[in-house]
N, C-alpha and C. Protein backbone atom coordinates (compact mmCIF):
# COMPACT_ATOMS: atom_id res chain seq x y z
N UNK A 1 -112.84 -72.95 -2.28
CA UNK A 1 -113.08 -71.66 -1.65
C UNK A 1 -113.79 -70.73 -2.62
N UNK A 2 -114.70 -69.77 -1.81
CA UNK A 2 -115.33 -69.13 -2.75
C UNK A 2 -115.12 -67.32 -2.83
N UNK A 3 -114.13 -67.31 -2.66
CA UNK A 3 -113.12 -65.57 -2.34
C UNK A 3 -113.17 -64.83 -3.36
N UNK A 4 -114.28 -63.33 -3.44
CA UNK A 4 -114.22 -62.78 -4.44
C UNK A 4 -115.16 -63.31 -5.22
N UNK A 5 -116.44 -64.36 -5.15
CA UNK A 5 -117.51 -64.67 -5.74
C UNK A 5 -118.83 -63.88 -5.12
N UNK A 6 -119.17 -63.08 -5.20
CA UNK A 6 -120.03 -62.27 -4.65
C UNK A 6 -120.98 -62.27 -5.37
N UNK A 7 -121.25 -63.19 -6.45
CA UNK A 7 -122.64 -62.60 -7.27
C UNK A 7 -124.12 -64.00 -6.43
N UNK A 8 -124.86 -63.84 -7.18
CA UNK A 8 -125.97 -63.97 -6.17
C UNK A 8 -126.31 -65.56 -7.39
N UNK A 9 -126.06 -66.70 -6.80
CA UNK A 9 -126.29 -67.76 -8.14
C UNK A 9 -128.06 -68.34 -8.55
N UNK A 10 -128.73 -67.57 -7.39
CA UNK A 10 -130.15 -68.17 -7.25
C UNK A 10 -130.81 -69.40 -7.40
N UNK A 11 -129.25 -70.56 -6.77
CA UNK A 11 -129.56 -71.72 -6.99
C UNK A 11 -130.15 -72.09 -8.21
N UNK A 12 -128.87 -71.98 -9.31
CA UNK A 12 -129.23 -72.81 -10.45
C UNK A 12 -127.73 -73.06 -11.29
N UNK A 13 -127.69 -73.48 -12.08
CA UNK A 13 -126.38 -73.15 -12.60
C UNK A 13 -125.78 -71.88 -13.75
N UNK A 14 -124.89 -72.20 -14.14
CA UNK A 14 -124.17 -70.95 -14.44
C UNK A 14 -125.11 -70.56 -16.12
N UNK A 15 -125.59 -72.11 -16.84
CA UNK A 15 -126.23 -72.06 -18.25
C UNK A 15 -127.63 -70.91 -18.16
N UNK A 16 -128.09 -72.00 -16.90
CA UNK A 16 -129.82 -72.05 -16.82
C UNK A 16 -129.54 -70.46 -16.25
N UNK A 17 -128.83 -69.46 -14.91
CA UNK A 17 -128.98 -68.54 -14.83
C UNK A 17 -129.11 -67.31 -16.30
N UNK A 18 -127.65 -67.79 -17.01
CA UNK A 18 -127.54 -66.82 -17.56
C UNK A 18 -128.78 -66.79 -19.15
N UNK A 19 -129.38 -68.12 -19.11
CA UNK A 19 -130.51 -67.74 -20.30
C UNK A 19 -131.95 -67.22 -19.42
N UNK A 20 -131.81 -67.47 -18.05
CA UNK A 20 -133.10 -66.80 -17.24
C UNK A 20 -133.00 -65.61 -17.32
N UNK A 21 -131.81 -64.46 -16.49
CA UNK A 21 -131.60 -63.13 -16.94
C UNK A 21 -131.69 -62.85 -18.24
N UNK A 22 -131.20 -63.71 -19.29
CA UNK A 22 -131.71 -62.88 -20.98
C UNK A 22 -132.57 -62.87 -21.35
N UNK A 23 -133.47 -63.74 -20.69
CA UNK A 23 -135.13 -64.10 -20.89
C UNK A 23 -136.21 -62.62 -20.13
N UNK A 24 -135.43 -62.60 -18.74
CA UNK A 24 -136.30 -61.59 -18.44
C UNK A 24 -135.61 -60.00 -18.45
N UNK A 25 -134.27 -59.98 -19.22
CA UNK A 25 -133.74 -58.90 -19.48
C UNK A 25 -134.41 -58.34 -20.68
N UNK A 26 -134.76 -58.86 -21.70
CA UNK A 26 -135.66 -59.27 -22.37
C UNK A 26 -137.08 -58.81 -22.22
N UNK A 27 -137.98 -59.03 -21.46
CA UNK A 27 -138.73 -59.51 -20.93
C UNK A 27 -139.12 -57.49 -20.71
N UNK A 28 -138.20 -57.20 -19.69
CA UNK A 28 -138.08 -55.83 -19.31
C UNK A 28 -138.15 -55.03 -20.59
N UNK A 29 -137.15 -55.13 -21.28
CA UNK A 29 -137.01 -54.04 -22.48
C UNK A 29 -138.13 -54.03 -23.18
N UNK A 30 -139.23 -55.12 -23.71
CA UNK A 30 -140.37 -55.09 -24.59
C UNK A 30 -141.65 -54.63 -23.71
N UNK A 31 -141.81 -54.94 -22.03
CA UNK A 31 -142.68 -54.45 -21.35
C UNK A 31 -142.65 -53.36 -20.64
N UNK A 32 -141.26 -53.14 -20.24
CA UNK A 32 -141.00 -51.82 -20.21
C UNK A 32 -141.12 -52.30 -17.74
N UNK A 33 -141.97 -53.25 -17.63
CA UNK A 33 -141.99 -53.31 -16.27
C UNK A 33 -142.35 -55.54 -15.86
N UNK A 34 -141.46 -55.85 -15.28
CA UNK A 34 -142.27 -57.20 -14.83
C UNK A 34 -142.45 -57.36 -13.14
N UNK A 35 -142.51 -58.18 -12.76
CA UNK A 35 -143.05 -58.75 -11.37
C UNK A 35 -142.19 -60.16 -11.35
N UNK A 36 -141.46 -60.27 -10.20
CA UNK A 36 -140.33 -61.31 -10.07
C UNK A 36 -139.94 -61.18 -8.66
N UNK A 37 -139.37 -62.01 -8.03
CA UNK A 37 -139.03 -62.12 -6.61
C UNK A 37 -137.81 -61.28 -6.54
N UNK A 38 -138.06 -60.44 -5.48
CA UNK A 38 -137.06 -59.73 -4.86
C UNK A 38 -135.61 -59.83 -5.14
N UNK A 39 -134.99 -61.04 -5.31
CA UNK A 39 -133.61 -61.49 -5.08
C UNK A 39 -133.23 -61.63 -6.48
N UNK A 40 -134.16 -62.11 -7.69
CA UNK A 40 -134.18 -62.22 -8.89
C UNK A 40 -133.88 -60.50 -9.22
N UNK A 41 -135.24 -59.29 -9.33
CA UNK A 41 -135.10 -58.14 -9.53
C UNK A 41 -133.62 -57.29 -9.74
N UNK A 42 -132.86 -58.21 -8.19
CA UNK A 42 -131.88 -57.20 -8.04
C UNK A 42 -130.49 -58.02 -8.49
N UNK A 43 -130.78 -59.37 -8.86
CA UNK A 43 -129.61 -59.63 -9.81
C UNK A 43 -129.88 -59.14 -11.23
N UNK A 44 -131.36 -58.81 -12.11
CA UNK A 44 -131.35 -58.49 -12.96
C UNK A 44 -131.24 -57.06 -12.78
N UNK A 45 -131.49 -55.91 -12.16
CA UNK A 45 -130.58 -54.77 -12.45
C UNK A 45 -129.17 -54.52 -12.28
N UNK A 46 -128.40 -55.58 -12.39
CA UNK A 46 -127.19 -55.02 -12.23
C UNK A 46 -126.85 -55.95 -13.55
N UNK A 47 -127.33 -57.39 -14.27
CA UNK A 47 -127.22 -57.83 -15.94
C UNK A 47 -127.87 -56.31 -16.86
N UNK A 48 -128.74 -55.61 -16.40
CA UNK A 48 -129.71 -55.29 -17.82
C UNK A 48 -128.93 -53.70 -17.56
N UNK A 49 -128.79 -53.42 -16.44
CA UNK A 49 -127.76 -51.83 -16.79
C UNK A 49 -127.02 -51.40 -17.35
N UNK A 50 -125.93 -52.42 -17.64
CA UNK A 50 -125.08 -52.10 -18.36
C UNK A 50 -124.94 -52.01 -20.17
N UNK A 51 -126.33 -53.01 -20.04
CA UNK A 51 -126.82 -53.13 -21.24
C UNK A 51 -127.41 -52.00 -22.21
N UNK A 52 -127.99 -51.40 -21.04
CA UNK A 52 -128.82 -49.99 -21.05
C UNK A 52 -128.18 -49.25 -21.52
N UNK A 53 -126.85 -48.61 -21.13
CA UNK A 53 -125.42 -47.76 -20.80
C UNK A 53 -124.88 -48.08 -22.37
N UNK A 54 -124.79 -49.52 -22.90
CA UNK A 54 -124.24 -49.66 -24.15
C UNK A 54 -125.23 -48.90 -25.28
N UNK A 55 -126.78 -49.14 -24.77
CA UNK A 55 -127.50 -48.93 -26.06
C UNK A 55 -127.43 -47.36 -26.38
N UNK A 56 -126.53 -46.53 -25.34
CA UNK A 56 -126.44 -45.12 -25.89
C UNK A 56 -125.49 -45.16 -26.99
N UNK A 57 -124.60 -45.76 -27.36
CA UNK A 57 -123.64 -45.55 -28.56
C UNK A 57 -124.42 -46.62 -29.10
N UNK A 58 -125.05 -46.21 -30.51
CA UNK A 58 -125.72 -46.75 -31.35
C UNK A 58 -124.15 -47.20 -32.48
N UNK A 59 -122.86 -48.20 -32.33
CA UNK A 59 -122.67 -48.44 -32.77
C UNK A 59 -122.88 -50.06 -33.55
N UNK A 60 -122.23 -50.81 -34.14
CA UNK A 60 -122.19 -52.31 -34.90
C UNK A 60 -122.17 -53.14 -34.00
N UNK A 61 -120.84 -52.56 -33.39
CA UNK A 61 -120.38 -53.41 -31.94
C UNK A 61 -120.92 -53.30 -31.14
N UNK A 62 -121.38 -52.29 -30.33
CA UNK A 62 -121.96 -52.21 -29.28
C UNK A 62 -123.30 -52.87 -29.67
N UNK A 63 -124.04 -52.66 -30.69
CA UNK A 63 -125.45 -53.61 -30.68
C UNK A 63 -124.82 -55.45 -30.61
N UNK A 64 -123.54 -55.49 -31.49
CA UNK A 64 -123.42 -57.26 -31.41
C UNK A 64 -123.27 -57.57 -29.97
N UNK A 65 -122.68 -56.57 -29.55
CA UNK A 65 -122.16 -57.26 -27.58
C UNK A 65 -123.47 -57.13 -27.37
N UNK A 66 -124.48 -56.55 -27.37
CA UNK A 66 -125.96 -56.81 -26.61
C UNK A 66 -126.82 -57.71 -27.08
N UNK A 67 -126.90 -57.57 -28.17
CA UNK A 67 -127.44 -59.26 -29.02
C UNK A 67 -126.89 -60.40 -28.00
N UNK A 68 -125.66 -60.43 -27.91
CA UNK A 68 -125.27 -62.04 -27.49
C UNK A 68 -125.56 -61.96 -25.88
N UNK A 69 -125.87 -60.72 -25.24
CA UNK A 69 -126.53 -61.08 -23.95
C UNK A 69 -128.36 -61.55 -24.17
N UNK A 70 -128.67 -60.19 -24.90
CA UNK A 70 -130.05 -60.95 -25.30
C UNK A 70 -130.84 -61.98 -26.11
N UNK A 71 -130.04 -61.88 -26.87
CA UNK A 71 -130.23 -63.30 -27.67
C UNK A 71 -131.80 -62.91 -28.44
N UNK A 72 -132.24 -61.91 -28.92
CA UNK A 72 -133.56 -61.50 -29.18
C UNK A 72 -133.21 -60.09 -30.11
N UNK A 73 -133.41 -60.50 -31.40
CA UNK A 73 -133.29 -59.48 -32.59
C UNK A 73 -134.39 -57.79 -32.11
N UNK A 74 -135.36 -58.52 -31.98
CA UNK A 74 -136.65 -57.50 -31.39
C UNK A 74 -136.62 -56.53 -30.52
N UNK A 75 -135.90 -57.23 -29.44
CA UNK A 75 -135.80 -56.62 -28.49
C UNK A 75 -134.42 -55.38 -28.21
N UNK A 76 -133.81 -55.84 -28.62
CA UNK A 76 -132.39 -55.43 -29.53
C UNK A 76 -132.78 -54.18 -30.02
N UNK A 77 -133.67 -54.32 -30.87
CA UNK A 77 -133.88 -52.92 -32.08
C UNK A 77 -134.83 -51.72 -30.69
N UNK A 78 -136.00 -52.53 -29.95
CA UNK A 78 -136.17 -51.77 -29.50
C UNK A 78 -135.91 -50.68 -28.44
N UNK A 79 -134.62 -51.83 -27.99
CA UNK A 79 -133.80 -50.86 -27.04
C UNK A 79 -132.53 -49.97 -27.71
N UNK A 80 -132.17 -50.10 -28.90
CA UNK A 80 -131.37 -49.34 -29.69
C UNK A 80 -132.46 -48.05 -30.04
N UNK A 81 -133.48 -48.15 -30.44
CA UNK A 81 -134.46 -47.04 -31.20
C UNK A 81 -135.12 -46.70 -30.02
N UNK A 82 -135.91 -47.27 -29.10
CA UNK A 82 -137.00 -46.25 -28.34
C UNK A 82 -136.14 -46.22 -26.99
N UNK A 83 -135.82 -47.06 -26.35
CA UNK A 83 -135.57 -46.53 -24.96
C UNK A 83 -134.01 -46.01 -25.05
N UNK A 84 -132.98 -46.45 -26.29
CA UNK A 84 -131.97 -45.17 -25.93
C UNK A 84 -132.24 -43.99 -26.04
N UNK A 85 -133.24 -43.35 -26.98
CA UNK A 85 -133.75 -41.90 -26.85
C UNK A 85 -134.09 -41.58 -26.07
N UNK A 86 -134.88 -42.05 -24.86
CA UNK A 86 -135.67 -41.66 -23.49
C UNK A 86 -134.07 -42.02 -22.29
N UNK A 87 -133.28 -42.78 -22.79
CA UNK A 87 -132.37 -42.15 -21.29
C UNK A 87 -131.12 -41.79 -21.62
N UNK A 88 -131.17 -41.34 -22.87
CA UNK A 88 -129.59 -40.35 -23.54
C UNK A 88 -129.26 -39.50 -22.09
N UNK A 89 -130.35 -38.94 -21.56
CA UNK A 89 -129.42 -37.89 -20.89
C UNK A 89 -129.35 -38.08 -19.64
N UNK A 90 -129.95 -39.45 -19.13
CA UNK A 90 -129.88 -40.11 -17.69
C UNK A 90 -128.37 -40.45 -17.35
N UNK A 91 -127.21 -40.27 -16.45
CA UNK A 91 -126.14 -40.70 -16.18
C UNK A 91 -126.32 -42.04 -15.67
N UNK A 92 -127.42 -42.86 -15.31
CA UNK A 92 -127.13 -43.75 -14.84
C UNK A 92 -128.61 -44.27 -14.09
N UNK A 93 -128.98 -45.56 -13.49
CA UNK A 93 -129.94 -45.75 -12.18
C UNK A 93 -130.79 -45.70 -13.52
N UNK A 94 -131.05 -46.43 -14.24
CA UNK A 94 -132.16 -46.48 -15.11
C UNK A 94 -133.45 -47.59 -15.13
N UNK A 95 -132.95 -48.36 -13.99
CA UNK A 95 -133.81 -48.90 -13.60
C UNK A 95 -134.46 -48.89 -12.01
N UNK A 96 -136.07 -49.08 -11.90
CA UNK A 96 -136.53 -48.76 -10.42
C UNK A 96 -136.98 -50.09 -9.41
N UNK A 97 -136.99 -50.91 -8.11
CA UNK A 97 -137.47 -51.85 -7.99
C UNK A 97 -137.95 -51.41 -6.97
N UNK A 98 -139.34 -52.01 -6.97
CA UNK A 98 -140.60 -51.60 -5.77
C UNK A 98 -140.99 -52.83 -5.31
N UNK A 99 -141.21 -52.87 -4.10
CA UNK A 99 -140.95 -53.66 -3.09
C UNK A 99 -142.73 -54.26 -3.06
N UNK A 100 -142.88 -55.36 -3.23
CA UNK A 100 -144.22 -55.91 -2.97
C UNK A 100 -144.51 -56.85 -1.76
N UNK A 101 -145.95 -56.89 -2.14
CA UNK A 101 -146.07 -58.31 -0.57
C UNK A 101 -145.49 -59.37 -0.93
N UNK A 102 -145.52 -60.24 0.18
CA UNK A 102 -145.02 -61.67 0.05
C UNK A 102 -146.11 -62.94 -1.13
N UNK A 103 -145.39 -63.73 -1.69
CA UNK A 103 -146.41 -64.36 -2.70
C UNK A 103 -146.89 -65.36 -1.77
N UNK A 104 -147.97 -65.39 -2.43
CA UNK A 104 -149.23 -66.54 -0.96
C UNK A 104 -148.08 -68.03 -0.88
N UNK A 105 -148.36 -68.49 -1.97
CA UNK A 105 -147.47 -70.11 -2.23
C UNK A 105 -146.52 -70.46 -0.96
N UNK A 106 -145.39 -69.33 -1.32
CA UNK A 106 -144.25 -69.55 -0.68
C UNK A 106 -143.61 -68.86 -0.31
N UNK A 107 -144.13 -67.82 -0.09
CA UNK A 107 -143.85 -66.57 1.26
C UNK A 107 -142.66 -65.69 0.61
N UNK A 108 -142.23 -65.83 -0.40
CA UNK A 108 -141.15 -65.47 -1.02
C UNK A 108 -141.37 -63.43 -1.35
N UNK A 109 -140.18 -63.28 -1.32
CA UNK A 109 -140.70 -61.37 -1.30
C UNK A 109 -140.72 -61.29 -2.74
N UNK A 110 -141.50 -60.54 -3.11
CA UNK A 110 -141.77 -59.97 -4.69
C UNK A 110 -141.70 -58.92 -4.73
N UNK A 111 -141.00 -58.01 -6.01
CA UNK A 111 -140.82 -57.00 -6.46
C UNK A 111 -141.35 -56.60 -7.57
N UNK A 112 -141.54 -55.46 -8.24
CA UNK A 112 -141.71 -55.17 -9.76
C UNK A 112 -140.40 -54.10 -9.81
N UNK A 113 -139.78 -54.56 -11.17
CA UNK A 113 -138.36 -53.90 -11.88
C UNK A 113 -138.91 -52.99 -13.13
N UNK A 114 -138.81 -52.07 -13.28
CA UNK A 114 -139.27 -51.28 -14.14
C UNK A 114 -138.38 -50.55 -14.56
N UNK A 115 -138.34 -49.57 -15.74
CA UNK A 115 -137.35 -48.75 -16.25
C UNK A 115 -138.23 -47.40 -15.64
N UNK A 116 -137.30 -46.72 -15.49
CA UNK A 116 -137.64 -45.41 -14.95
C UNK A 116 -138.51 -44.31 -16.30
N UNK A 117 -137.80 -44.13 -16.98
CA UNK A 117 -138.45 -43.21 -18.07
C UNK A 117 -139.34 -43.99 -18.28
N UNK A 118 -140.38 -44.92 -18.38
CA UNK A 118 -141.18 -45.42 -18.62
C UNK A 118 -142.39 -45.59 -17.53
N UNK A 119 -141.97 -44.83 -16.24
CA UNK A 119 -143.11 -45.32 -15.17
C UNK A 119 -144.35 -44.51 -15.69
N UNK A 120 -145.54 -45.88 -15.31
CA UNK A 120 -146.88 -45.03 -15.30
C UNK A 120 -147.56 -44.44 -13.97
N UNK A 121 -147.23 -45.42 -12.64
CA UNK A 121 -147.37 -45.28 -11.73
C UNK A 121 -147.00 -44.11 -10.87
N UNK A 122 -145.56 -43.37 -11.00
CA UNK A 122 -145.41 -42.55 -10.17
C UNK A 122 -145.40 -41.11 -10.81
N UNK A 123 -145.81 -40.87 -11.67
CA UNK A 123 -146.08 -39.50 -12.84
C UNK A 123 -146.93 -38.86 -12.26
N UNK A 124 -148.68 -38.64 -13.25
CA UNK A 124 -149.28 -37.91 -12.71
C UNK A 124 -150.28 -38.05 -12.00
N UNK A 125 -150.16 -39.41 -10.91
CA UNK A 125 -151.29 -39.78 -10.03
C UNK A 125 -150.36 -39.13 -8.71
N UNK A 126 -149.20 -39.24 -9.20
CA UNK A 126 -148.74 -38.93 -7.33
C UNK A 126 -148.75 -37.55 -6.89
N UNK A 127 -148.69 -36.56 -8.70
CA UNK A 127 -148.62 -35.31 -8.60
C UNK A 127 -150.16 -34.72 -7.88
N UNK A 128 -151.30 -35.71 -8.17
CA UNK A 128 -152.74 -34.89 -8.03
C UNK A 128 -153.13 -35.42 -6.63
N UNK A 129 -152.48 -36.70 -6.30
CA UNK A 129 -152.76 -36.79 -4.50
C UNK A 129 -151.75 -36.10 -3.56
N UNK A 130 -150.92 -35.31 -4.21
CA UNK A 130 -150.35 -34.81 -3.49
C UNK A 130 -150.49 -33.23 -2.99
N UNK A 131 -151.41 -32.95 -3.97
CA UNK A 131 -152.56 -31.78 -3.70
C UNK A 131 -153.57 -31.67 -2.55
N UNK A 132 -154.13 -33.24 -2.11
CA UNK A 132 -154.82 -33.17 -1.30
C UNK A 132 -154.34 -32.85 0.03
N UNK A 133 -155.65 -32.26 0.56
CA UNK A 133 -154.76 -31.81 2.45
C UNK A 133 -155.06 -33.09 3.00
N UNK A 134 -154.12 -33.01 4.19
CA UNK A 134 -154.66 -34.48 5.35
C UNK A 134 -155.50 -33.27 6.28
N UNK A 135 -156.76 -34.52 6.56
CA UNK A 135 -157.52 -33.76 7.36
C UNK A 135 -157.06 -33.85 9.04
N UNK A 136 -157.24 -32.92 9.55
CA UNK A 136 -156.76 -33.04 11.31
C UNK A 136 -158.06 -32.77 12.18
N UNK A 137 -157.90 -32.87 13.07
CA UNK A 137 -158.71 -32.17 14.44
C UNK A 137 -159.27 -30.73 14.26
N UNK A 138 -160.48 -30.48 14.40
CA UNK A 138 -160.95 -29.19 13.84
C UNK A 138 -162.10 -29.32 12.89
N UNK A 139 -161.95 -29.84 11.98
CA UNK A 139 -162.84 -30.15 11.07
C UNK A 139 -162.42 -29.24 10.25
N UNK A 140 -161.40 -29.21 9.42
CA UNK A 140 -160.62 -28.88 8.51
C UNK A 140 -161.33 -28.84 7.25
N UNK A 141 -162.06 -30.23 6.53
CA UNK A 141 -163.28 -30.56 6.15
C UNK A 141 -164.49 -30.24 5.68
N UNK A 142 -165.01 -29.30 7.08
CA UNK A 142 -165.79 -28.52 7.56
C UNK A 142 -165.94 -26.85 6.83
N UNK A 143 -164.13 -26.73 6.87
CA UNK A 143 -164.49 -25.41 6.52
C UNK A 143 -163.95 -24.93 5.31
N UNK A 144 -163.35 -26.38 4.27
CA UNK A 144 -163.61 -26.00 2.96
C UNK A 144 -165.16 -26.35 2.41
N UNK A 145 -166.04 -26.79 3.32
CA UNK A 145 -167.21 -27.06 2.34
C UNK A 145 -167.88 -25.48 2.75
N UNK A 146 -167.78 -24.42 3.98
CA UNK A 146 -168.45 -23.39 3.36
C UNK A 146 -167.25 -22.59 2.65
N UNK A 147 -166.35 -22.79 2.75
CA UNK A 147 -165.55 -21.85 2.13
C UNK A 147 -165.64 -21.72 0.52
N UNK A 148 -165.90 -23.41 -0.45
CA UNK A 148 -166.45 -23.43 -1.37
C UNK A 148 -167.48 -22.12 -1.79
N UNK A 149 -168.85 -22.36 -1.31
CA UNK A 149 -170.17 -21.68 -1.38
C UNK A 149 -169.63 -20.25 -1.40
N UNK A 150 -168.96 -19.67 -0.23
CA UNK A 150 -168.20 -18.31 -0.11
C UNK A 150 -167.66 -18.16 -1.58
N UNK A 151 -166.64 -18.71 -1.78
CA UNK A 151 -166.04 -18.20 -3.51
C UNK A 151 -167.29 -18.40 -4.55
N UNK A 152 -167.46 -19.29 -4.31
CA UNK A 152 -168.77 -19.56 -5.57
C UNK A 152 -169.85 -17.59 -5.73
N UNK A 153 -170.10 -17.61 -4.52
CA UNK A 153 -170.95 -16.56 -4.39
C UNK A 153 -170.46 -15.47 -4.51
N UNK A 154 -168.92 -15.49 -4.70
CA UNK A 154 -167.83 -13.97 -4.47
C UNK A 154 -167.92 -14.15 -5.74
N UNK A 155 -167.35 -14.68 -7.11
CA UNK A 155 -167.37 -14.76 -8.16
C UNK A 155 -169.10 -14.51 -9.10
N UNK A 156 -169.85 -15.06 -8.10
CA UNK A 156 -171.01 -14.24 -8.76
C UNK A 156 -171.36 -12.76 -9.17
N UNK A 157 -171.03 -12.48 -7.69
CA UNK A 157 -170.92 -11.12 -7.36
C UNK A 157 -170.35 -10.08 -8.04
N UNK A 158 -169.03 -11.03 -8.48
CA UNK A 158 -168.22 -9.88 -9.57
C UNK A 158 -168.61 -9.90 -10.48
N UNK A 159 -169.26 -11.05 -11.11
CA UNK A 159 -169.86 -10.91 -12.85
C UNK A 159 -171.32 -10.00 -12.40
N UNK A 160 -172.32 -10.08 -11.45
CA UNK A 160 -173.28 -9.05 -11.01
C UNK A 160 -172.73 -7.85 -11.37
N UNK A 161 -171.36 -7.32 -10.41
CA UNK A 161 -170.96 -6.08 -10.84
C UNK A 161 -170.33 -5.74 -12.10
N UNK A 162 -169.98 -6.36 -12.46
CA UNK A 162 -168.93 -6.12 -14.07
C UNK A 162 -170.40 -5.56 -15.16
N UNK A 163 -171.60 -6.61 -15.00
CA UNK A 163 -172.71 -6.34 -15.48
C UNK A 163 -173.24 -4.60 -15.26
N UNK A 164 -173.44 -4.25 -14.27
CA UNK A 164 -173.69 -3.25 -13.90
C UNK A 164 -172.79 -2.36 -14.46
N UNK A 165 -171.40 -1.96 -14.23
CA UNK A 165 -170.65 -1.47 -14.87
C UNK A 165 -170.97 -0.84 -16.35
N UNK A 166 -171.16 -1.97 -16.79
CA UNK A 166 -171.63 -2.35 -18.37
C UNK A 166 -172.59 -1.55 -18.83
N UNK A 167 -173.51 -1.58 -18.15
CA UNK A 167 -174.80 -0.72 -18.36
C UNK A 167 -174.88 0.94 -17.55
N UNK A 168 -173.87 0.68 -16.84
CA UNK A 168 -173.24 1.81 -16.58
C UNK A 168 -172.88 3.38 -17.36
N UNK A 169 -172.47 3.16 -18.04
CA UNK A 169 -171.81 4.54 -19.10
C UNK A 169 -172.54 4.35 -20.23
N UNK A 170 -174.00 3.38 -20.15
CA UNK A 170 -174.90 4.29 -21.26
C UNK A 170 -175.58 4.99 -20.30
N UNK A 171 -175.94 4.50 -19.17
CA UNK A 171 -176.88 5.50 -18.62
C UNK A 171 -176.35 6.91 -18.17
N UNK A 172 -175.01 6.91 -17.83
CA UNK A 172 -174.39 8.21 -17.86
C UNK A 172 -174.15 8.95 -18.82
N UNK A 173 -174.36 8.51 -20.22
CA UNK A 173 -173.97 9.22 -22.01
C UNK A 173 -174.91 9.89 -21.51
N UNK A 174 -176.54 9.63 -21.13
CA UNK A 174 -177.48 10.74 -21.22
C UNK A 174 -177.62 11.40 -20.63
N UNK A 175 -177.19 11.45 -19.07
CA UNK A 175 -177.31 12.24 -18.18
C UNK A 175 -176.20 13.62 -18.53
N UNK A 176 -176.68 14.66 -18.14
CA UNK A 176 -175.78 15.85 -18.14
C UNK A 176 -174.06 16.29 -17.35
N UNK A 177 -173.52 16.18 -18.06
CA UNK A 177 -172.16 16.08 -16.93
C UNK A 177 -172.30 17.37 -15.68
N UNK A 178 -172.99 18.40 -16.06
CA UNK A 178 -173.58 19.21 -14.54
C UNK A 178 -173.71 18.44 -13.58
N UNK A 179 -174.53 17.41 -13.47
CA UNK A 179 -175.43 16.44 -12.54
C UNK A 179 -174.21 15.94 -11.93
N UNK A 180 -173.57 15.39 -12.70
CA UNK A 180 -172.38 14.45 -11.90
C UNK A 180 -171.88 15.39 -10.40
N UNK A 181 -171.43 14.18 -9.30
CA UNK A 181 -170.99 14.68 -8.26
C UNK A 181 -169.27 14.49 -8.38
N UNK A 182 -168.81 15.17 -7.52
CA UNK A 182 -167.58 14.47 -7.35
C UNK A 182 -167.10 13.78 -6.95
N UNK A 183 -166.48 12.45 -7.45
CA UNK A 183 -165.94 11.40 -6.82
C UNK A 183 -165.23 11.38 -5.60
N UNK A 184 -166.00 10.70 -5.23
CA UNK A 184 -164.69 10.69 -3.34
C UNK A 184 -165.01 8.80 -3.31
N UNK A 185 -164.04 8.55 -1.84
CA UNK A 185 -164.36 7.14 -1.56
C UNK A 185 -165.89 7.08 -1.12
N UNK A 186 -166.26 8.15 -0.17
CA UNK A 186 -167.91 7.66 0.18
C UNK A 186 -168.73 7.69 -0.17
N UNK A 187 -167.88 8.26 -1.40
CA UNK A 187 -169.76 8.34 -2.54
C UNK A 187 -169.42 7.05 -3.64
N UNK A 188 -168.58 6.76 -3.59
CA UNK A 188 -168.31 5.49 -4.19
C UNK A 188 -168.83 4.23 -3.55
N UNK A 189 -168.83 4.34 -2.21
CA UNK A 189 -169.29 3.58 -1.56
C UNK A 189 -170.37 3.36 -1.35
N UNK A 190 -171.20 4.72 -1.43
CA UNK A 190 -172.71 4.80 -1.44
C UNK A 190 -173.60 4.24 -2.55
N UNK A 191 -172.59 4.52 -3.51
CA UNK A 191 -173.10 4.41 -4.91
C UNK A 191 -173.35 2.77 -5.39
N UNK A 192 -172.01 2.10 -4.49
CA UNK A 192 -172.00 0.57 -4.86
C UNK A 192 -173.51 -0.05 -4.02
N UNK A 193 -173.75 0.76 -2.80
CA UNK A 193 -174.20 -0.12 -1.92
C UNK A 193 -176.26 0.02 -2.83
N UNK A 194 -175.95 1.16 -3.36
CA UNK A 194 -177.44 1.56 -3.99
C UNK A 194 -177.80 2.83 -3.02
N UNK A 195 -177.48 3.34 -2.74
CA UNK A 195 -177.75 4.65 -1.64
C UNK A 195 -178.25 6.05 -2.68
């Protein structure tokens, strides 16, 4: 009877599984992301998490208990030194699995397992398409390409006037302050338009 065996054996035995997960537990920590079938992915995030979880106490012991899952000096150091610094302050879920197509061969579902603090993919490509509008009915399209030309030409306009400005209060140093009128809005208005 098999009561209370719930783990997933991926048809192999108990040796060959457990040096496959240290191989690609492994595998993860030095690449940081691999590509593996679906059913594999998600027995290895639930071997390499806990592993993860240990490498925050940088003690003797806690590195020997992870050695003898990984079996890899290298890999060891680099998950003690670089990736416990990047998820000290993560509680947990430190790893991500994304769902791929089926592999041609043998129809089998594929995933990629990645560590989260390490994605390249969902950072700052998702932040800059997510800027873009969806276009609809209307021609939406349409009316950022004159709306462009509009600002372009409004911003001219203001460096035109700022210019003017500029040259502004020498030509008034010479004039006589008698001459001056008094400011109101419509002579301001007159004044901008060239009147």
């Amino acid at each position: 009877m098999r009561h209370g065996n719930k783990n997933n054996h991926l048809g192999r035995t108990t040796s060959h599984r457990k040096a496959m997960l240290a191989n690609m537990a492994t595998s993860l920590i030095l690449h940081k992301r691999i590509t593996t079938t679906l059913a594999k992915a998600k027995v290895l995030r639930g071997y390499v998490e806990p592993l993860l979880t240990k490498s925050k106490n940088d003690t003797t012991h806690s590195r020997r208990t992870v050695f003898s899952y990984l079996q890899d000096k290298d890999a060891t150091t680099i998950l003690f030194r670089e990736i416990a610094e990047k998820i000290a302050n993560r509680p947990g879920g430190y790893t991500r699995i994304v769902k791929l197509e089926n592999r041609l061969g043998d129809n089998a579902e594929m995933a990629i397992i990645e560590l989260v603090d390490y994605n390249t993919v969902y950072g700052v490509d998702t932040a800059a398409a997510a800027k873009k509008s969806t276009r609809r009915r209307g021609g939406s399209g349409a009316k950022a390409k004159t709306a462009a030309p509009a600002k372009e030409a409004a911003v001219e306009e203001a460096q035109v006037v700022e210019e003017v400005k500029a040259e502004a209060p020498a030509a008034e140093a010479t004039e006589t302050p008698a001459a001056e009128a008094p400011t109101t809005p419509e002579n301001e208005e007159n004044a901008e338009k060239g009147e």
